[in-house]
Protein backbone atom coordinates (compact mmCIF):
# COMPACT_ATOMS: atom_id res chain seq x y z
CA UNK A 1 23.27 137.26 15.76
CA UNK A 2 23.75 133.89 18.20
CA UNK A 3 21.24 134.17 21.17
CA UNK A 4 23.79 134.66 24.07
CA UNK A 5 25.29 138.14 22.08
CA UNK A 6 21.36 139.11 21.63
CA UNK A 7 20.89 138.25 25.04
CA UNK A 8 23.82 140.28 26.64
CA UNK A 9 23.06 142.97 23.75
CA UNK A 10 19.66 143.18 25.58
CA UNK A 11 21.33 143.71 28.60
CA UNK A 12 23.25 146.31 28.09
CA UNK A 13 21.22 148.23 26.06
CA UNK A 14 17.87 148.02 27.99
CA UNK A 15 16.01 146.46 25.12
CA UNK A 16 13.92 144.36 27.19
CA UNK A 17 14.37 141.14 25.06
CA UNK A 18 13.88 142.85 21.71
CA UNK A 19 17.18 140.84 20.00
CA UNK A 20 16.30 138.14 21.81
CA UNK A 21 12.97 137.88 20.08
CA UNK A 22 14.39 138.72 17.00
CA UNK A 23 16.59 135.85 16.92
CA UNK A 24 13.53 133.94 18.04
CA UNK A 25 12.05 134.97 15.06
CA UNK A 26 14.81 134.07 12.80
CA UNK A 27 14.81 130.49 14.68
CA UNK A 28 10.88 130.43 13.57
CA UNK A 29 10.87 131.40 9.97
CA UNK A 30 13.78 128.71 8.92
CA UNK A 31 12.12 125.84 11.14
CA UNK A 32 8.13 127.05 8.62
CA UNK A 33 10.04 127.61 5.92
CA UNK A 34 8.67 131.05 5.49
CA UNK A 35 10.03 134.45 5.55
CA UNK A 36 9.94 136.73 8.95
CA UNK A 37 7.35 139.26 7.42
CA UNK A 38 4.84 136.15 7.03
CA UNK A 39 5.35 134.09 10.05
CA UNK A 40 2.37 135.59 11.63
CA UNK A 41 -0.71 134.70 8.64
CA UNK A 42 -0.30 130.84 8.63
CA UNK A 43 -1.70 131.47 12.76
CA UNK A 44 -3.91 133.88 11.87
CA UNK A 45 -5.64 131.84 8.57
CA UNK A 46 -6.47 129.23 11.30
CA UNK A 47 -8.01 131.62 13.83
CA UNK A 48 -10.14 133.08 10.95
CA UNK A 49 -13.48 131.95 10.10
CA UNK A 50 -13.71 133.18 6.61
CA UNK A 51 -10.89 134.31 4.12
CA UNK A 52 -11.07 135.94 0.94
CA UNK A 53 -8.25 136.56 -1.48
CA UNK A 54 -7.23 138.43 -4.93
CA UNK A 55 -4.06 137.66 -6.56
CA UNK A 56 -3.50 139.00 -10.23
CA UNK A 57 -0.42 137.00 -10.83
CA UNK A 58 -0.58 133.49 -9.07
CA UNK A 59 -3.03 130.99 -7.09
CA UNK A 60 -2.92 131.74 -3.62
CA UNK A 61 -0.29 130.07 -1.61
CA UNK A 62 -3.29 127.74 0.01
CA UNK A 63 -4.57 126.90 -3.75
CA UNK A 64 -1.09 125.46 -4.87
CA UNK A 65 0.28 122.02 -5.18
CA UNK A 66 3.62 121.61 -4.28
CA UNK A 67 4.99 121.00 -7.87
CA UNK A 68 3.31 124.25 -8.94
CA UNK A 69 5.05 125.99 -6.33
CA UNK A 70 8.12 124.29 -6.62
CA UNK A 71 8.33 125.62 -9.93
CA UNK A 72 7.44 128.98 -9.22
CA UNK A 73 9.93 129.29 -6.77
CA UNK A 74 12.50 127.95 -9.03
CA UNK A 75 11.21 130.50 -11.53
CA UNK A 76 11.29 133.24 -9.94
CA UNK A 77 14.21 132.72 -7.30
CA UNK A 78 16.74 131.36 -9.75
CA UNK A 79 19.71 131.44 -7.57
CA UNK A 80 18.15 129.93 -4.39
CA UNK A 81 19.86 126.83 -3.16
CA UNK A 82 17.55 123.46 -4.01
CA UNK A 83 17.62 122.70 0.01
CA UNK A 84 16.03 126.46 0.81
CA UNK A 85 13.20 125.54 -2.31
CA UNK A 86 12.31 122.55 -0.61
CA UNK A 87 11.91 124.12 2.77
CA UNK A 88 9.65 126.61 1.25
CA UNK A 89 8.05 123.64 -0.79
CA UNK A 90 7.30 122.26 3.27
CA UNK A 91 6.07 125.09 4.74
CA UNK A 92 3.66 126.28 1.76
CA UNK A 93 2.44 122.64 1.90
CA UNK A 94 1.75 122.87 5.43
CA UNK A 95 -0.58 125.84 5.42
CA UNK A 96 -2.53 123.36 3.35
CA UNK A 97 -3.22 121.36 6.37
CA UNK A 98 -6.15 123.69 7.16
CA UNK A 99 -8.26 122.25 4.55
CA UNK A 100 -8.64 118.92 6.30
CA UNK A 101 -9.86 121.06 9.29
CA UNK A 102 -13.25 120.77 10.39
CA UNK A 103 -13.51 124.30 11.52
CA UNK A 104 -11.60 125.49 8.73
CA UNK A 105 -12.42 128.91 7.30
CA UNK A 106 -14.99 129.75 4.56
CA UNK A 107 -13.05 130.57 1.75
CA UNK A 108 -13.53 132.92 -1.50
CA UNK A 109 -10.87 134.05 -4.14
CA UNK A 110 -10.55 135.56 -7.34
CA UNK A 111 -7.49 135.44 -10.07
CA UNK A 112 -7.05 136.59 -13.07
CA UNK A 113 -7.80 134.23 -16.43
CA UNK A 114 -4.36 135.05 -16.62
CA UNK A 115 -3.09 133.23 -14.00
CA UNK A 116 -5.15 130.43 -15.08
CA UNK A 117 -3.71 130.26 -19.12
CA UNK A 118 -0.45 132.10 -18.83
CA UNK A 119 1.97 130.70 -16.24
CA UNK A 120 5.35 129.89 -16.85
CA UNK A 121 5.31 126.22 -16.11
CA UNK A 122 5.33 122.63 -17.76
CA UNK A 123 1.62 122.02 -19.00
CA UNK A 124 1.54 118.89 -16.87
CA UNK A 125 2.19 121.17 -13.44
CA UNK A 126 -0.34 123.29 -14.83
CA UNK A 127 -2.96 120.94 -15.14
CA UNK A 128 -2.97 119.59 -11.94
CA UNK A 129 -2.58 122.61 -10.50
CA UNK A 130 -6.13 123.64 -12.45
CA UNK A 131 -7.39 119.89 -11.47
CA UNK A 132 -6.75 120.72 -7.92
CA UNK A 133 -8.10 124.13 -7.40
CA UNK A 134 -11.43 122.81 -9.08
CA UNK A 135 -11.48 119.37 -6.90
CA UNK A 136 -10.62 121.62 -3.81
CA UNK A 137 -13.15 124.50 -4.19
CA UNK A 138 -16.10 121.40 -4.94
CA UNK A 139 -14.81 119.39 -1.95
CA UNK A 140 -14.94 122.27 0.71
CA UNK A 141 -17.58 124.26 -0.71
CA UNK A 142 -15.46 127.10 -1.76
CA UNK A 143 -15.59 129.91 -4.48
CA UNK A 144 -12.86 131.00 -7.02
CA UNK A 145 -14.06 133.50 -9.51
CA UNK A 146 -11.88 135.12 -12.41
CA UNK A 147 -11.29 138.13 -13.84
CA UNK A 148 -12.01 137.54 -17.76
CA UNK A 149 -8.77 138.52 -19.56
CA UNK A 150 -10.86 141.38 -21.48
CA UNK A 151 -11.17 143.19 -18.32
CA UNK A 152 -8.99 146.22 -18.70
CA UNK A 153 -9.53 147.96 -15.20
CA UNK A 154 -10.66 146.69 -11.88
CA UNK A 155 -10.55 147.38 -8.39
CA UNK A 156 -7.43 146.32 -6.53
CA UNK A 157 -5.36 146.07 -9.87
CA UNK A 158 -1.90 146.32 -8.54
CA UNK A 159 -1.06 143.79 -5.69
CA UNK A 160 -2.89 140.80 -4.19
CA UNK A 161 -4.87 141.24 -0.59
CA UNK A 162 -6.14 138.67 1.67
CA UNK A 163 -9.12 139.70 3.92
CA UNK A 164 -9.68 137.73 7.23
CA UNK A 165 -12.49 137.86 9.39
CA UNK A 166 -12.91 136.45 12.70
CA UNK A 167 -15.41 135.56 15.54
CA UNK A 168 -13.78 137.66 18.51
CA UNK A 169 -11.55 140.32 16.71
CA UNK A 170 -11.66 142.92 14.59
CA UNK A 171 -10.94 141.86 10.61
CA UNK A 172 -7.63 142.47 9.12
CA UNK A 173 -6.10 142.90 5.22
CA UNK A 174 -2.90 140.67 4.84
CA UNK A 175 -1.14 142.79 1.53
CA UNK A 176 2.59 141.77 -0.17
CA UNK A 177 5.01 142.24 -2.34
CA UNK A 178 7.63 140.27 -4.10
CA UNK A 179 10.30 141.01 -1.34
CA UNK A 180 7.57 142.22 1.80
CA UNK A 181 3.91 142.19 3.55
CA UNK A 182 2.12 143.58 5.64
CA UNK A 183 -1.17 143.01 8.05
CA UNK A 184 -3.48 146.25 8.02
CA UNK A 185 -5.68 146.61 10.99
CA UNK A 186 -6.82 150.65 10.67
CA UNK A 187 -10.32 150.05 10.12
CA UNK A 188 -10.81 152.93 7.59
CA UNK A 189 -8.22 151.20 5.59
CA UNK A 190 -9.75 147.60 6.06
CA UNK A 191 -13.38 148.74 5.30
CA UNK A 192 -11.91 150.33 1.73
CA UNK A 193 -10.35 147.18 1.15
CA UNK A 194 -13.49 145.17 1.46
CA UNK A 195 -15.06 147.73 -0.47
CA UNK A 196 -13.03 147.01 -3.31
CA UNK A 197 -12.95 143.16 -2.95
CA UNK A 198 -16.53 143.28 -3.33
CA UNK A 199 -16.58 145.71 -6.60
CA UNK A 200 -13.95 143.13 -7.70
CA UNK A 201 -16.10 140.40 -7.05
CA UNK A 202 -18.93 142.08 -8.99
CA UNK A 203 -16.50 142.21 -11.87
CA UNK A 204 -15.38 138.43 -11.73
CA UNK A 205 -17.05 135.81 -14.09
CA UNK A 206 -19.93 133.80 -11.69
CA UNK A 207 -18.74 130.62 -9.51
CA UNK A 208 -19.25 127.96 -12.11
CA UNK A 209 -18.33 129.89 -15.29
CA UNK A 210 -15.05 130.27 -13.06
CA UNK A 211 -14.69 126.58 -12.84
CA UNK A 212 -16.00 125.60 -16.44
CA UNK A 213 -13.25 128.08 -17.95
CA UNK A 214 -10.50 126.46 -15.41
CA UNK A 215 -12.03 123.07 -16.16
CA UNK A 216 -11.60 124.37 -19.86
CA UNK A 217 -7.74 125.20 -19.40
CA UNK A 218 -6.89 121.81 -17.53
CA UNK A 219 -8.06 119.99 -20.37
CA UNK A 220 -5.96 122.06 -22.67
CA UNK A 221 -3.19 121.59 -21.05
CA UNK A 222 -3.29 117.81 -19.81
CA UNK A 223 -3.34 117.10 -24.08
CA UNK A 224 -0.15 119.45 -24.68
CA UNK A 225 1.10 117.43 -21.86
CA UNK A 226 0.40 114.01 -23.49
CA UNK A 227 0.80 114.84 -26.85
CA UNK A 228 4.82 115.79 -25.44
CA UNK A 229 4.98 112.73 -23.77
């Protein structure tokens, strides 16, 4: 909808600026790069002084390199035009920016050993993918665990979460989808969430085991990279 119809539809319907913002919105999420249902977590990962993620299918978006992403989003998205890839290619790289932050967040995440030997991508992305998550969790003092691909059942088995806590609010649950997301604030909810982060962290190989076995992997697949060269 162009801003003057929002506008005028505003007026006559007694919206108070509700189209208006909309289209404000719409402005926003194809100058980031990211979808309307997310334009709200890049802010809110800043304002946060500790985040802790689970994804059973992928690194987190703030774990990624650009040419694992880019490849994911060619995988999965098929169809999408090479010029809308690369503008989600920028604005996944640009949550990034937080790491070089000195304020930045503490971070923790687990993943599944899946995510770490099974992804659909050239073993060269791969291993610089692995290289990076290991150079980036040693360089800012972070944690990634895994869940051992043995583990039949865990907490939190269907569909990733990101917990954020912060100095002067209450903390909130970031959950999505392949096609939407939400931010969960009822503090029932939130407090069962944490609840099962923390079984799942209790489930999750230790700190360095995580890194030795992604350590392991990279090395794996930086020689099926060479010996294809």
């Amino acid at each position: 909808m162009p801003l003057d119809l929002a506008r005028h539809a505003d007026q006559r319907l007694g919206t108070d600026g509700f189209f208006e913002r909309r289209c404000e919105d719409v402005a926003k999420a194809r100058n980031t790069g990211h979808p309307m249902y997310f334009l709200e977590v890049p802010e809110l990962e800043k304002q946060a002084t500790s985040l802790e993620e689970w994804h059973p299918d992928i690194f987190p978006g703030l774990l990624q390199t650009e040419e694992y992403f880019r490849g994911l989003a060619r995988y999965m998205g098929p169809l999408t035009p090479p010029e809308k890839v690369e503008e989600r290619v920028r604005g996944r790289m640009a949550r990034a920016e937080l790491w070089r932050r000195a304020d930045r967040p503490t971070y923790w995440g687990i993943v599944t050993e899946e995510v770490v030997r099974g992804a659909p991508l050239p073993p060269a992305v791969m291993a610089a993918q692995l290289e990076h998550v290991v150079d980036l969790m040693r360089a800012t003092k972070s944690i990634l665990q895994i869940i051992p691909g043995t583990t039949l059942w865990h907490p939190l088995k269907h569909g990733m979460a990101k917990i954020m806590t912060f100095a002067d609010a209450p903390p909130l649950v970031w959950s999505e989808s392949d096609f939407d997301g939400r931010i969960i604030d009822y503090p029932p909810r939130v407090t069962e969430y944490r609840r099962r982060y923390d079984l799942l962290r209790a489930t999750a190989l230790p700190p360095d085991a995580s890194i030795a076995l992604i350590e392991e992997a990279a090395r794996t697949y930086r020689h099926e990279a060479e010996q294809g060269d």
